[in-house]
Protein backbone atom coordinates (compact mmCIF):
# COMPACT_ATOMS: atom_id res chain seq x y z
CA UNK A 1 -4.52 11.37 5.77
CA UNK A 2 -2.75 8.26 3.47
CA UNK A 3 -4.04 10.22 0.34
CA UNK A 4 -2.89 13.88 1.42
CA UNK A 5 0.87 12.19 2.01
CA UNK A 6 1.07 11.38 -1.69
CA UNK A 7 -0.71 14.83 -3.16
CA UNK A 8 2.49 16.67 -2.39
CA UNK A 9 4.32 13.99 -4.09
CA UNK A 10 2.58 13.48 -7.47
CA UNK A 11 2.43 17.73 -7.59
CA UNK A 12 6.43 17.84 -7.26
CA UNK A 13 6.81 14.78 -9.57
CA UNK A 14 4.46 17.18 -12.10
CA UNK A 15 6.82 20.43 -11.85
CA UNK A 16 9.80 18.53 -12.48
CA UNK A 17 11.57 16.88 -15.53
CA UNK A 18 10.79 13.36 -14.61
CA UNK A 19 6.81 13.67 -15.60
CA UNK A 20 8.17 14.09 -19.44
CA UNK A 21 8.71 10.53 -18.90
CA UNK A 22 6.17 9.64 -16.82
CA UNK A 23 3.32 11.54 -18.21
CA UNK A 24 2.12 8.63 -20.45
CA UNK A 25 1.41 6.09 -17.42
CA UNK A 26 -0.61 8.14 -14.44
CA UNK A 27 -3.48 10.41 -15.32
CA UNK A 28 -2.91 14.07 -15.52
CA UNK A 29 -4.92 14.24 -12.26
CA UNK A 30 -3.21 11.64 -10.69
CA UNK A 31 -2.88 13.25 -7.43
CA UNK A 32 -6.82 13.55 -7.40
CA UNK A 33 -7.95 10.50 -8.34
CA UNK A 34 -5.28 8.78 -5.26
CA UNK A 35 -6.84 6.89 -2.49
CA UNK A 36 -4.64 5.92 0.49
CA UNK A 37 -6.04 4.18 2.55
CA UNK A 38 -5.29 2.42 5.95
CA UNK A 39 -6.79 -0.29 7.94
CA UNK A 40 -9.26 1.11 10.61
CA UNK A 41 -8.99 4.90 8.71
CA UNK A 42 -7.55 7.67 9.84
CA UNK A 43 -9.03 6.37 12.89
CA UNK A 44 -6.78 4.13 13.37
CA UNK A 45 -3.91 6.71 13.89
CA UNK A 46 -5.59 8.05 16.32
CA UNK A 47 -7.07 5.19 18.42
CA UNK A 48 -5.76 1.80 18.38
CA UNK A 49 -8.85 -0.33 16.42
CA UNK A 50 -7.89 -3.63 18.19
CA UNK A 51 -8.88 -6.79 16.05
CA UNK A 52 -9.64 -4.56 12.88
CA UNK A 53 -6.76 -6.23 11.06
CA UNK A 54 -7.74 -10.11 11.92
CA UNK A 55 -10.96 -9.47 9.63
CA UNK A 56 -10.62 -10.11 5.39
CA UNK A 57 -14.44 -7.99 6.17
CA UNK A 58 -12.90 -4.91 6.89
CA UNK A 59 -10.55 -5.22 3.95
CA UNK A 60 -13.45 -5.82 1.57
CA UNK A 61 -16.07 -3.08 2.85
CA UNK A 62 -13.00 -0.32 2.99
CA UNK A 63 -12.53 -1.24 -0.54
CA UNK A 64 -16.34 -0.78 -1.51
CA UNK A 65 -16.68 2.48 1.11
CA UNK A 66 -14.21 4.18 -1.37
CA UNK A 67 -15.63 3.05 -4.83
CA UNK A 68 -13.05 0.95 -6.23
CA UNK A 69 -13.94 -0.69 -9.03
CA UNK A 70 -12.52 -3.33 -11.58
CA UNK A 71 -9.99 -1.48 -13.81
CA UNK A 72 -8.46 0.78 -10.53
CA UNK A 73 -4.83 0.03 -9.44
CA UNK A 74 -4.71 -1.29 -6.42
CA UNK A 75 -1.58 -1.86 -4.01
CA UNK A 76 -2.04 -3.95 -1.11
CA UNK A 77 1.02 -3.69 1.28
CA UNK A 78 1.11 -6.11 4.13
CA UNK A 79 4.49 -6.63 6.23
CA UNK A 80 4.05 -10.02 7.19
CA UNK A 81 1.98 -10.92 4.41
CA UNK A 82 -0.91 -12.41 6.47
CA UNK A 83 -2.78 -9.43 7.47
CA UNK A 84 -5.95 -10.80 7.07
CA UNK A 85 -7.74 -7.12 6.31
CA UNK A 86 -4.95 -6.06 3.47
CA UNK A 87 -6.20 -9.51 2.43
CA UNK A 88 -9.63 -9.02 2.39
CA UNK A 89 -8.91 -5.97 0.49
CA UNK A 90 -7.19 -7.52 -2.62
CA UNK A 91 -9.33 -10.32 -3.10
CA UNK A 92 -12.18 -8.48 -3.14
CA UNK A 93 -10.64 -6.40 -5.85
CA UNK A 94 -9.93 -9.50 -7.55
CA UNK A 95 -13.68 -11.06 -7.22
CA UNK A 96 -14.62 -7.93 -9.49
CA UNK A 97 -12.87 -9.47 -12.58
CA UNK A 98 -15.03 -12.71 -12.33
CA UNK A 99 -15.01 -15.95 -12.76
CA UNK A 100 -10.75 -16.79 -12.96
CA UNK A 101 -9.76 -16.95 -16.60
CA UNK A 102 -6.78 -16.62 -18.14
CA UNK A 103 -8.08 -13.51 -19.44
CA UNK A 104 -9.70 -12.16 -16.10
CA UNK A 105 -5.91 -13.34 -14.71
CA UNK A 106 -4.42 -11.20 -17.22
CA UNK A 107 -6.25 -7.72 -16.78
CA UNK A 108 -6.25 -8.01 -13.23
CA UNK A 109 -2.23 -8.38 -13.33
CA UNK A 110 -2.25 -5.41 -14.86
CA UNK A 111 -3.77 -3.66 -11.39
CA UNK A 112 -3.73 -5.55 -8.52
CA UNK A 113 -0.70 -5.95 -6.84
CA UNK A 114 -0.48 -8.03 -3.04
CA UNK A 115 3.36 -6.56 -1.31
């Protein structure tokens, strides 16, 4: 459901002037390679998934379900900022890069991003 929101988007983005300008940053096939992804799943929208979001567990094994791996952007968007799952999520992305360097610190600036 998250990922068939932002399809439509990157197609229109593709058809008009602005991917000139764009085109150097996303992959051609951005709108393929796009995961949204909510906590709980499209489940979730459906059913309430009560105490889903109080786990950093469910954060960490939605990130692995989907096959994200170091070097894959990753936007973590939490109202509060203290939803424990959309914090499980980002530092498990973050555990990929290792052992914190300033070097791991670096590259993973470059994709992870906690909003």
């Amino acid at each position: 459901m998250e990922s068939a929101i932002w399809r439509p988007f990157w197609r229109k983005v593709k058809s008009s002037h602005l991917w000139n300008k764009l085109s150097q940053y996303p992959p051609n096939n951005i709108e393929k390679k796009l995961i949204g992804e909510m906590t709980g799943g499209d489940r979730a929208l459906i059913s309430a998934l009560e105490g889903f979001e109080d786990l950093q567990l469910i954060g960490k094994l939605q990130l692995q379900d989907r096959g994200v791996q170091k070097g894959d952007v990753v936007f973590c968007i939490t109202e509060g900022g203290e939803t424990s799952s959309v914090i499980g999520t980002i530092l498990a992305a973050a555990e990929q890069y290792g052992e914190l360097t300033e070097q791991t610190i670096q590259q993973a600036r470059k994709n992870l991003y906690f909003i």
